[in-house]
Structure formats: C-alpha cells, structure tokens
N, C-alpha and C. Protein backbone atom coordinates (compact mmCIF):
# COMPACT_ATOMS: atom_id res chain seq x y z
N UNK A 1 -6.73 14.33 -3.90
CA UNK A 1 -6.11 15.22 -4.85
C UNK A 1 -6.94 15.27 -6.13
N UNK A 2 -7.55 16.14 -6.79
CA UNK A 2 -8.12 16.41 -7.84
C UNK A 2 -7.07 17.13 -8.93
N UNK A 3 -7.54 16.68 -10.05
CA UNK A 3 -6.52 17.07 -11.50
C UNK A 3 -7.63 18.14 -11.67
N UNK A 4 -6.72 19.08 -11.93
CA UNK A 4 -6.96 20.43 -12.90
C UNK A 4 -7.61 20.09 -14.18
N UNK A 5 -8.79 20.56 -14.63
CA UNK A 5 -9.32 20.10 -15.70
C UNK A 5 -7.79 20.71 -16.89
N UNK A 6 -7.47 21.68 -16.86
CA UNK A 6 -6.48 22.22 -18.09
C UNK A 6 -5.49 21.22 -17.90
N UNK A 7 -4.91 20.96 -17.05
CA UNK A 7 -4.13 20.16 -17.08
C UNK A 7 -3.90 18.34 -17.52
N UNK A 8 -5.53 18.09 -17.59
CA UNK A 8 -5.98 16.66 -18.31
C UNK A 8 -6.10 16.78 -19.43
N UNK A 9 -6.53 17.79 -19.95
CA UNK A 9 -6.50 18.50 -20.94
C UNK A 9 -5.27 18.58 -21.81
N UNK A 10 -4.58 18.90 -20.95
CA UNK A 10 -3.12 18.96 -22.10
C UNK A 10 -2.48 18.30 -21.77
N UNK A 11 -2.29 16.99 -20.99
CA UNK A 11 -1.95 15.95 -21.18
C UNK A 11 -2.57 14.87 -21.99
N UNK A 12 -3.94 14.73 -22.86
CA UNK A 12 -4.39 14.22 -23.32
C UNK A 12 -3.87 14.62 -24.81
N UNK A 13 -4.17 15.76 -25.23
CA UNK A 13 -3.66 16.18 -26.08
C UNK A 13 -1.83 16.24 -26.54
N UNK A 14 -1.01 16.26 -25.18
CA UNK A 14 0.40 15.24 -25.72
C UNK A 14 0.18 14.27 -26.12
N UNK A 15 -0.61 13.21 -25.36
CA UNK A 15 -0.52 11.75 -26.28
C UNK A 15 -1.10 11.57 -27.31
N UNK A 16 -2.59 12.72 -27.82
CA UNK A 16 -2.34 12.64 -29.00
C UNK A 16 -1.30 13.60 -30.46
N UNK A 17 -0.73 14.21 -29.55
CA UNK A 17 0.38 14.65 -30.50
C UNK A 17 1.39 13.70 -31.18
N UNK A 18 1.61 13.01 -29.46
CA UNK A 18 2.53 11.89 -29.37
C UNK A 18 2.41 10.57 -30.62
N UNK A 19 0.78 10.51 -30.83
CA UNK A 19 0.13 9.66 -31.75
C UNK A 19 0.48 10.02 -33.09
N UNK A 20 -0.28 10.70 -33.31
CA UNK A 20 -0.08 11.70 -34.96
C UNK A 20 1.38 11.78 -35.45
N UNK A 21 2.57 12.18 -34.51
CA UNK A 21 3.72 12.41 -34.58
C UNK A 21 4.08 11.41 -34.71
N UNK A 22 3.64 10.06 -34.44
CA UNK A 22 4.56 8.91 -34.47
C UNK A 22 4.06 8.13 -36.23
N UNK A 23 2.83 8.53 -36.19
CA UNK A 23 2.30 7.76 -37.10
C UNK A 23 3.40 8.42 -38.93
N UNK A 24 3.74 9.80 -38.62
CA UNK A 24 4.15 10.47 -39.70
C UNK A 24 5.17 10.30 -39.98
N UNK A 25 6.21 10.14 -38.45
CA UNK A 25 7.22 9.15 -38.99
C UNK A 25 7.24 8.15 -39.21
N UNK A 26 6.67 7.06 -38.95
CA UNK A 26 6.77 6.04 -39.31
C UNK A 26 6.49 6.10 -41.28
N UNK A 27 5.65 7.29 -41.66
CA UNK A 27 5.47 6.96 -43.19
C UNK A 27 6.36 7.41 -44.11
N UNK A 28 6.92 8.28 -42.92
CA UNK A 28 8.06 9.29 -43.66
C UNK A 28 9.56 8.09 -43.74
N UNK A 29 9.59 7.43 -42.42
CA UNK A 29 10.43 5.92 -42.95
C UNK A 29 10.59 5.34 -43.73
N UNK A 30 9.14 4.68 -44.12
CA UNK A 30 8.60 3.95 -45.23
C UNK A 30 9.25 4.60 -46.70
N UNK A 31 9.03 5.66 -46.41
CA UNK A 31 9.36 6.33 -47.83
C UNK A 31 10.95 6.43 -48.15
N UNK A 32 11.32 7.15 -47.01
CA UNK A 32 12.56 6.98 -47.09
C UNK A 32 13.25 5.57 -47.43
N UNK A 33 13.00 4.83 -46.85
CA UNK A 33 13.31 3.26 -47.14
C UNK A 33 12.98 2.83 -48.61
N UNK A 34 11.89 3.08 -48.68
CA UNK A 34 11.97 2.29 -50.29
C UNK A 34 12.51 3.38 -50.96
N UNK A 35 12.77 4.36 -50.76
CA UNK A 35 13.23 5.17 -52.11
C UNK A 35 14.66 4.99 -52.32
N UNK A 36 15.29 4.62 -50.90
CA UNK A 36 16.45 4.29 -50.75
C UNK A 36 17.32 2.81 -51.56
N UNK A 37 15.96 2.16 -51.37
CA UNK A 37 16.25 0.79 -52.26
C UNK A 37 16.14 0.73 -53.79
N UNK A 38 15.30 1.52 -53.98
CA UNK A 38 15.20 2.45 -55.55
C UNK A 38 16.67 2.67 -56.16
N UNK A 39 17.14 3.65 -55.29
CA UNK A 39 18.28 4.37 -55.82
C UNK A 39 19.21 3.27 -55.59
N UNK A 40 19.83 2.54 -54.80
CA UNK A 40 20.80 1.51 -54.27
C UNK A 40 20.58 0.11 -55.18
N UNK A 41 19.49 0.24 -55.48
CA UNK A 41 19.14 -1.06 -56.95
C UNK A 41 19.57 -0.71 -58.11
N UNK A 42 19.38 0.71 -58.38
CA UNK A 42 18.96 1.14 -59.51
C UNK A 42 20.59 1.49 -59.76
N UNK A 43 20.86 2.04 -59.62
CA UNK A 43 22.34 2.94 -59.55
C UNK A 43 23.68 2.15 -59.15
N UNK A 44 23.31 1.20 -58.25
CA UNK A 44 24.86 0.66 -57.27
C UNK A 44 24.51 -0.66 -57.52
N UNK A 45 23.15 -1.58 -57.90
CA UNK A 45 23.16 -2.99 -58.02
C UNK A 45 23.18 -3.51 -56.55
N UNK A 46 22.79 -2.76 -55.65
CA UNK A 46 22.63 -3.48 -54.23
C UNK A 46 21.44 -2.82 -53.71
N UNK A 47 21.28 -3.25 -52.22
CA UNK A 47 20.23 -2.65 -51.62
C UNK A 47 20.04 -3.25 -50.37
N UNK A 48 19.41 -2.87 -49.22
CA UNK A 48 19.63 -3.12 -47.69
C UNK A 48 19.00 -4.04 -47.24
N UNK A 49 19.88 -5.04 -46.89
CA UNK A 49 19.14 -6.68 -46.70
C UNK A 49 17.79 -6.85 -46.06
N UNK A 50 18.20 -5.93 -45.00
CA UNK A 50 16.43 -6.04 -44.27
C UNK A 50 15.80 -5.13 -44.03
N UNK A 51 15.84 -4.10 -45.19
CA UNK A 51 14.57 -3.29 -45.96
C UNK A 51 13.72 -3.86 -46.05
N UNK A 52 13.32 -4.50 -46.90
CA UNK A 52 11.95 -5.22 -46.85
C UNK A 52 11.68 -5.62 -45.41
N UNK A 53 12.29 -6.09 -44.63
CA UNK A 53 11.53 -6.90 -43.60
C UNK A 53 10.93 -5.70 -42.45
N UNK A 54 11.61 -4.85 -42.03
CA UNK A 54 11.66 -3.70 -41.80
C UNK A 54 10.40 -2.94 -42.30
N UNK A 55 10.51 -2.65 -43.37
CA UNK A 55 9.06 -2.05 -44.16
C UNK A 55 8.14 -2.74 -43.90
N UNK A 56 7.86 -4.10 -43.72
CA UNK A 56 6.41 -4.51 -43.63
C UNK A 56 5.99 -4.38 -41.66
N UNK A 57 7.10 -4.59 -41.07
CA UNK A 57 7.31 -4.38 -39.57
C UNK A 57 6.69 -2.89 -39.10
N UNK A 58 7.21 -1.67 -39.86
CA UNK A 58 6.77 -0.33 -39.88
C UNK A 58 5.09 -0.60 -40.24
N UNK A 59 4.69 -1.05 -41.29
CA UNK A 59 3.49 -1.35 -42.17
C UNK A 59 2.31 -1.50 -40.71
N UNK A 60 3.07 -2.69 -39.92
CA UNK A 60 2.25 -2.90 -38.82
C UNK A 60 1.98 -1.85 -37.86
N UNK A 61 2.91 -1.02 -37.56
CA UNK A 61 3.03 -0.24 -36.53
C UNK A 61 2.16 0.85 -37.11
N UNK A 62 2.11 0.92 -38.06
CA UNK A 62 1.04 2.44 -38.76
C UNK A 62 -0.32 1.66 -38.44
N UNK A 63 -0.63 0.52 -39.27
CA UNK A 63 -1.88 0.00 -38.59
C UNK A 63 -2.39 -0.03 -37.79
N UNK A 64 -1.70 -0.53 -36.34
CA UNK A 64 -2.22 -0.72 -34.76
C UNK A 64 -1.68 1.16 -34.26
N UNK A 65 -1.45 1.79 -35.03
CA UNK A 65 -1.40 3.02 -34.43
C UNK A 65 -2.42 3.68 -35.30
N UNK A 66 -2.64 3.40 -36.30
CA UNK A 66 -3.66 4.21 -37.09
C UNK A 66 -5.71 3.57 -36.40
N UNK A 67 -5.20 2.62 -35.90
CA UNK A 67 -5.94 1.81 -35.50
C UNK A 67 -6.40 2.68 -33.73
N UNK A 68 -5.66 2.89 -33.39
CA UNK A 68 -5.51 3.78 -32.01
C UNK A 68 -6.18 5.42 -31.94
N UNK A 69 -5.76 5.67 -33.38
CA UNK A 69 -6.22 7.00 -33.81
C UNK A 69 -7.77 7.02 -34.03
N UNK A 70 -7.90 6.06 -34.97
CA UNK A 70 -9.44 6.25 -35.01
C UNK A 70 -10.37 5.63 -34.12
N UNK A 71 -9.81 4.73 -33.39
CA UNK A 71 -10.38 4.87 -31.95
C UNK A 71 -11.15 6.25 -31.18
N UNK A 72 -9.66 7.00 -30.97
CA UNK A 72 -9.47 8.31 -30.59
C UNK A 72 -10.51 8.89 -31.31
N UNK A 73 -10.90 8.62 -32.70
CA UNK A 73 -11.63 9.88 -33.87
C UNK A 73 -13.20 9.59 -33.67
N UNK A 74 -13.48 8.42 -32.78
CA UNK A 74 -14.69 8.04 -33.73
C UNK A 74 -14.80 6.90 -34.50
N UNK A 75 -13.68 6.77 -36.13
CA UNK A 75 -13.87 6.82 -36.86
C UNK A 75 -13.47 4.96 -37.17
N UNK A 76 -13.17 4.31 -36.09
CA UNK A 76 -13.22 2.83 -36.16
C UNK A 76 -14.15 1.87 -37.01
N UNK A 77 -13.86 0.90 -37.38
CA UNK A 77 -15.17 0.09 -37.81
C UNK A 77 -16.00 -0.30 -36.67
N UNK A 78 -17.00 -0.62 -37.44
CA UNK A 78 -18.14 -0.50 -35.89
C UNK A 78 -19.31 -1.57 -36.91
N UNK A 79 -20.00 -2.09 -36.17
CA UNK A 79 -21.00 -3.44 -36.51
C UNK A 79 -21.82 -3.01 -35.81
N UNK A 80 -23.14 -1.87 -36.93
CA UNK A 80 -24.00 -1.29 -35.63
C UNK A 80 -25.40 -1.96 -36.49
N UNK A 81 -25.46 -2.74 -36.41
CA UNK A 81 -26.81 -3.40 -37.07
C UNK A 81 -27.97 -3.11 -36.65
N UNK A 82 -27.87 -3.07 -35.08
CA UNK A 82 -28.92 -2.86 -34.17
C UNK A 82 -29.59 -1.01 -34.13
N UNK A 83 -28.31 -0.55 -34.79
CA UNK A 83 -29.25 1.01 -34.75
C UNK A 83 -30.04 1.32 -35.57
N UNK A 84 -29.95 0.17 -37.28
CA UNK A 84 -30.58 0.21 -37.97
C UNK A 84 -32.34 0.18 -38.11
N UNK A 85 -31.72 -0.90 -36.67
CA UNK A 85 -33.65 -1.06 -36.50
C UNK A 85 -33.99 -0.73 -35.33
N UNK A 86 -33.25 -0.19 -34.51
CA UNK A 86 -34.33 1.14 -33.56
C UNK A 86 -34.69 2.26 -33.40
N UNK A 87 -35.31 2.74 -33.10
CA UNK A 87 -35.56 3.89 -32.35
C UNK A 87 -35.01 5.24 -32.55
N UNK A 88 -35.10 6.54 -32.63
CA UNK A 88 -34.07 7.49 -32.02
C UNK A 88 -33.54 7.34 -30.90
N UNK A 89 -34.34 7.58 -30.31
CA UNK A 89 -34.24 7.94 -28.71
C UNK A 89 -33.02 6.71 -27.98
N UNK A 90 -32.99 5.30 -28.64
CA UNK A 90 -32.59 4.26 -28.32
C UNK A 90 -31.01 4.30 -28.83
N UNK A 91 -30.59 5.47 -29.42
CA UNK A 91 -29.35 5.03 -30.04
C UNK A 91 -28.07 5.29 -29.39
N UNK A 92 -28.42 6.31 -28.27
CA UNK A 92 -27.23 5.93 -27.66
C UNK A 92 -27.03 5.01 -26.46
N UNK A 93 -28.38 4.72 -26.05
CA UNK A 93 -27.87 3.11 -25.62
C UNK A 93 -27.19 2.15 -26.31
N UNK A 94 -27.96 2.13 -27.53
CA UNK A 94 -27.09 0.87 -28.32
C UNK A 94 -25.48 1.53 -28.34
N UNK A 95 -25.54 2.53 -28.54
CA UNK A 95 -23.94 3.25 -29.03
C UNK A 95 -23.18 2.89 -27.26
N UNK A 96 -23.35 2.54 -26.52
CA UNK A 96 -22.99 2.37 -25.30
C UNK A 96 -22.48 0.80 -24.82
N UNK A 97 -24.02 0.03 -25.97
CA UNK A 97 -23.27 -1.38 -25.95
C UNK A 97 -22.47 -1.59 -26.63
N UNK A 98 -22.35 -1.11 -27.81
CA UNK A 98 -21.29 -1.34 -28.92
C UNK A 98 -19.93 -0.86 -28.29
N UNK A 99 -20.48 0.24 -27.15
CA UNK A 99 -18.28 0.82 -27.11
C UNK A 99 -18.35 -0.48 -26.04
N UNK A 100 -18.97 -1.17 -25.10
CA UNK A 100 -18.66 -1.88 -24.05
C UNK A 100 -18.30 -3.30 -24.96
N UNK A 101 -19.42 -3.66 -25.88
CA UNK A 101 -18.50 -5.02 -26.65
C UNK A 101 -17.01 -4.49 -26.96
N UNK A 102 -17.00 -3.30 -27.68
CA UNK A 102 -15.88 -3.29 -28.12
C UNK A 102 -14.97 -3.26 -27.34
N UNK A 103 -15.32 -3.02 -25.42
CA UNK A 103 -14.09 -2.83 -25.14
C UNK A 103 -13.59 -4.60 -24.57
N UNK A 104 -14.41 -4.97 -24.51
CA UNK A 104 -14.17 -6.48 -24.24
C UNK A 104 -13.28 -7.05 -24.56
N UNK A 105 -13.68 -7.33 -26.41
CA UNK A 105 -13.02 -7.60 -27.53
C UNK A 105 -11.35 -7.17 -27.71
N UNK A 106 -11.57 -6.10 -27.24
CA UNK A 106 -10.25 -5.28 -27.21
C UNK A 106 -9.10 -5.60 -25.90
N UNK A 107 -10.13 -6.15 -24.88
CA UNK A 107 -9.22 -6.57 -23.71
C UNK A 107 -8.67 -7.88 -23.92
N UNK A 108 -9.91 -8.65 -24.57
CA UNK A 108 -9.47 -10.11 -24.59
C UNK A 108 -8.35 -10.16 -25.75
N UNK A 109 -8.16 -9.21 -26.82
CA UNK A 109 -7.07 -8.71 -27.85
C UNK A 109 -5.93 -8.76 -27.10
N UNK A 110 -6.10 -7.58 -26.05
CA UNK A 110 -4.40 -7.42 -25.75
C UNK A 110 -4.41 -8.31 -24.66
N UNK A 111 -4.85 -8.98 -23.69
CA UNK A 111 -4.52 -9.90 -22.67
C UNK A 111 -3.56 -11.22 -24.05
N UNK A 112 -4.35 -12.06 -25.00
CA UNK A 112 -3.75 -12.59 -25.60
C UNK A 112 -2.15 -11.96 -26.54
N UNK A 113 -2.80 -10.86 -26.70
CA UNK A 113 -1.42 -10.59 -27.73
C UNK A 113 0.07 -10.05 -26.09
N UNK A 114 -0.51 -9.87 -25.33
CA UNK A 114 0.57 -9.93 -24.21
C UNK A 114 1.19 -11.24 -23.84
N UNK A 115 0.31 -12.00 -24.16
CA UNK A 115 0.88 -13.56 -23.41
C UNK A 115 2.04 -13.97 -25.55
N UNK A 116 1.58 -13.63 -25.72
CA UNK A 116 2.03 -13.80 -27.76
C UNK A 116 3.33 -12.76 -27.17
N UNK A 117 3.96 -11.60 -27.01
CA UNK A 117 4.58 -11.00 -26.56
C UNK A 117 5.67 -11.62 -25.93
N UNK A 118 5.21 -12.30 -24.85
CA UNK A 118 5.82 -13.04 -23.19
C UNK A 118 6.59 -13.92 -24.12
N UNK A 119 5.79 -14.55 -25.14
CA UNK A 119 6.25 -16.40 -25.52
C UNK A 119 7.37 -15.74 -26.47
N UNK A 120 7.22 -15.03 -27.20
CA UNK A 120 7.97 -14.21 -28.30
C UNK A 120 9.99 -13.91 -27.51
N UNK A 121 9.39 -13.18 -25.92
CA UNK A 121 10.42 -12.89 -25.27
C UNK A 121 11.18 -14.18 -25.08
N UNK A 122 10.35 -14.68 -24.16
CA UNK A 122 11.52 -16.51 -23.85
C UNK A 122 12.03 -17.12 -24.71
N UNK A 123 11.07 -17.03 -26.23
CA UNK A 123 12.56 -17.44 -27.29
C UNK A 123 13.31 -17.16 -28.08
N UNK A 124 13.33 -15.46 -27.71
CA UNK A 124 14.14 -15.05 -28.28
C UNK A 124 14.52 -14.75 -29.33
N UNK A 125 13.53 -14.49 -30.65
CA UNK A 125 13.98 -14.67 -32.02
C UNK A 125 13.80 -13.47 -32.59
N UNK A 126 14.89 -12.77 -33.20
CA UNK A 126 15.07 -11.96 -34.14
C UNK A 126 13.91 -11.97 -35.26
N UNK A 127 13.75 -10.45 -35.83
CA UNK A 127 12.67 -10.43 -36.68
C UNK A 127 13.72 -9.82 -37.59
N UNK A 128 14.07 -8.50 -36.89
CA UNK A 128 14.98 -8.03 -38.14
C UNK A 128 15.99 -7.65 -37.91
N UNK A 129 17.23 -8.11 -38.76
CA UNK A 129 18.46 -7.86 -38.05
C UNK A 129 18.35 -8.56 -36.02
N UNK A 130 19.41 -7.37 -35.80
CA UNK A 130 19.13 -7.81 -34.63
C UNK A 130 18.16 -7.31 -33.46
N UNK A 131 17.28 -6.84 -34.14
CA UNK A 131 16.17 -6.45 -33.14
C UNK A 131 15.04 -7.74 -33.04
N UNK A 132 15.04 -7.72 -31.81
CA UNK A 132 14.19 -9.18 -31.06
C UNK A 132 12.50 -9.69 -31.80
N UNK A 133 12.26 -10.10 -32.05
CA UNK A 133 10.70 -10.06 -32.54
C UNK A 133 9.93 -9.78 -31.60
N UNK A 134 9.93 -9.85 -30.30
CA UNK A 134 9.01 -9.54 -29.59
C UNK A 134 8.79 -7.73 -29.25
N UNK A 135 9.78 -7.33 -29.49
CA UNK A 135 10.26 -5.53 -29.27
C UNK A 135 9.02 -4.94 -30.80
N UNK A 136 8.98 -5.93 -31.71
CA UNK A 136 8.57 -5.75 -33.13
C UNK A 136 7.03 -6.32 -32.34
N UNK A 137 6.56 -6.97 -32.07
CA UNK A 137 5.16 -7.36 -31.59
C UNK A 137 4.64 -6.14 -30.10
N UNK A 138 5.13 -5.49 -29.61
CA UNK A 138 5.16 -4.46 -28.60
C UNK A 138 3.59 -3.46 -29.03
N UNK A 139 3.77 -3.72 -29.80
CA UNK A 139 2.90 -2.65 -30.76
C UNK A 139 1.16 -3.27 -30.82
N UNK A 140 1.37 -4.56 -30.93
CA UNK A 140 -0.32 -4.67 -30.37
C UNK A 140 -0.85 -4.89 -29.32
N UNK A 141 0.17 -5.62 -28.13
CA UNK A 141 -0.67 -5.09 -26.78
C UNK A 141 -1.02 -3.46 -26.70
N UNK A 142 0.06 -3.09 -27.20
CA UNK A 142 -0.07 -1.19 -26.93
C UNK A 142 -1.18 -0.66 -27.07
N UNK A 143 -1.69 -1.16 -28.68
CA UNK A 143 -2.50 -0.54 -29.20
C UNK A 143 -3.50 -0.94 -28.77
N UNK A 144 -3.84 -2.62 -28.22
CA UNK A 144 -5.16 -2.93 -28.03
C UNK A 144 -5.85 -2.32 -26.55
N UNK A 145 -4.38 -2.41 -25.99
CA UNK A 145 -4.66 -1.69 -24.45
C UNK A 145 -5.53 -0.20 -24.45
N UNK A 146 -4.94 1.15 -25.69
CA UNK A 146 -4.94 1.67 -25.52
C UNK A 146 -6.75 1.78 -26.31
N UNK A 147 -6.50 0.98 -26.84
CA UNK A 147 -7.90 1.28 -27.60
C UNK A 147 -9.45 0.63 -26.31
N UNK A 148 -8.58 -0.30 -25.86
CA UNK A 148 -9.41 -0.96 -24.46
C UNK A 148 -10.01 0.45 -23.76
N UNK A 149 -8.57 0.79 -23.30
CA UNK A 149 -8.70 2.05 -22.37
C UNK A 149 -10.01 2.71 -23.34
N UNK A 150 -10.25 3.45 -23.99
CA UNK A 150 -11.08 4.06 -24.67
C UNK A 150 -12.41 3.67 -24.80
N UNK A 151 -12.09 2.53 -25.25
CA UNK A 151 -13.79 2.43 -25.26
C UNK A 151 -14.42 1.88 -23.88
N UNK A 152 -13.68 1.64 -23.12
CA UNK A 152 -13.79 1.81 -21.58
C UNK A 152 -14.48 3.22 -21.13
N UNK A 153 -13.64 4.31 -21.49
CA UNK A 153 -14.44 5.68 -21.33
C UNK A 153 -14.94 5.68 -21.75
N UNK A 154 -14.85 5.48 -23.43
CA UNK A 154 -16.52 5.66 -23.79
C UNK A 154 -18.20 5.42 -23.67
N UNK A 155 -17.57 3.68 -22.95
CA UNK A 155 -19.05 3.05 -22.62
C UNK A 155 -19.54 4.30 -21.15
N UNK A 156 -18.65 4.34 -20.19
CA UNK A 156 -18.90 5.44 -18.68
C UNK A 156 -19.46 6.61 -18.91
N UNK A 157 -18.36 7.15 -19.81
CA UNK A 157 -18.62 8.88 -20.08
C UNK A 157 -18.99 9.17 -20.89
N UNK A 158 -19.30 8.68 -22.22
CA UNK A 158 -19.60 9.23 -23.17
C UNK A 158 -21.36 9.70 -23.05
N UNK A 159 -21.41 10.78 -23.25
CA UNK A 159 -23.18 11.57 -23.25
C UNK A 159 -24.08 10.59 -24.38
C-alpha cells in the first residue's frame, strides 16, 4: 500500500497545526491565570492555591513543545563547530552528523525520561491539585520522541 503524497502532506501539516495550536493555548492560559491572580489578590484578598504550581507546569509544556517546533523549523540549538572549519562542499555531511548525534541524544532523552515517567506512575504523587505528576511529566518523553523522530528523518532524507 503506498500513501498518497497529498495526503502525507496534510497529515503532517495537522500535527503541525496541532503543535502551534497547542503551544497558543497554553500562553493564552498562562495569561489568563496570572491575570486572574492579579485581580483575585488585588480586589478580593485571595487567589487560586495552585496557580502558581500550575503556571510553572504550563511553563514546561511551552518549552518541550516550543522545543518540538523548532525542531520542526530548523531553528534548534545546534553545536556545529565542525562546519566552521570545513569545506563547502563538506557541509552537509557534517549537517547529517549533527541531525544523527542529535537524534541519539534525543533517544537516549526520552528512553530515560520514559522510565522517570513509569517511576513517577508507581508512586503516585500529585503535582497539582489532583492531577498525578506523572500525567504533568508526559510532556518530555513526547517531546523528546518527537524530536527523535525528526532528526531521524533528517539524518535519511534530508538533501
């Protein structure tokens, strides 16, 4: 069975809708949240116990998703020392080792942050309110996987 190129196509492009869209709410949260604690401090002398904890929890999720994005862009940090001192002609080899370290790095990332995940699940501990800490840690196997995945293609396919 062969995939329809249009059709990889615009399934690639849902998940990055899916991306972008998630990242905007999550800031549009953020905002909402502290402005909320603003007014509820400011006005009523109270404010929502685990706002803060919450906000820095979101904080993460923009990171390892903003982190996913520029994966997606290009636009990652990158340690290219070695292009400094070669060649033209040589640079997208090097650009080939760099996506293959990176995807290494990135596997050996989420293999550990999955087993960090697992240990998180068996004991059970609340981060905020009553949502589990490990549901709150979900977010960097995700991201490292997904960023794995990538520079996986990139080292294969990329021209």
């Amino acid at each position: 069975m062969q995939i329809d190129e249009s059709n990889k196509n615009k399934a690639i492009n849902v998940i990055h809708f899916i991306e972008d869209s998630f990242i905007v709410l999550l800031i549009i949260g953020i905002v909402v949240i502290a402005l909320s604690q603003i007014v509820l401090r400011n006005l009523f002398d109270d404010g929502i116990i685990w706002a803060e904890s919450l906000v820095r929890v979101m904080v993460l999720w923009i990171a390892m998703t903003g982190a996913m994005i520029a994966t997606r862009k290009g636009k990652h940090l990158k340690i290219d020392v070695l292009s400094h001192f070669s060649k033209k002609n040589d640079l997208k080899k090097i650009e080939k080792i760099n996506n293959a370290f990176a995807f290494v790095v990135c596997l050996v990332i989420f293999y550990n942050s999955l087993r960090y995940v697992q240990t998180e699940f068996e004991y059970s501990v609340s981060a905020v309110g009553i949502i589990p800490s490990w549901i709150i840690s979900m977010i960097i196997p995700i991201a490292f996987g997904v960023m794995s995945i990538r520079f996986f293609i990139y080292t294969i396919y990329k021209k």
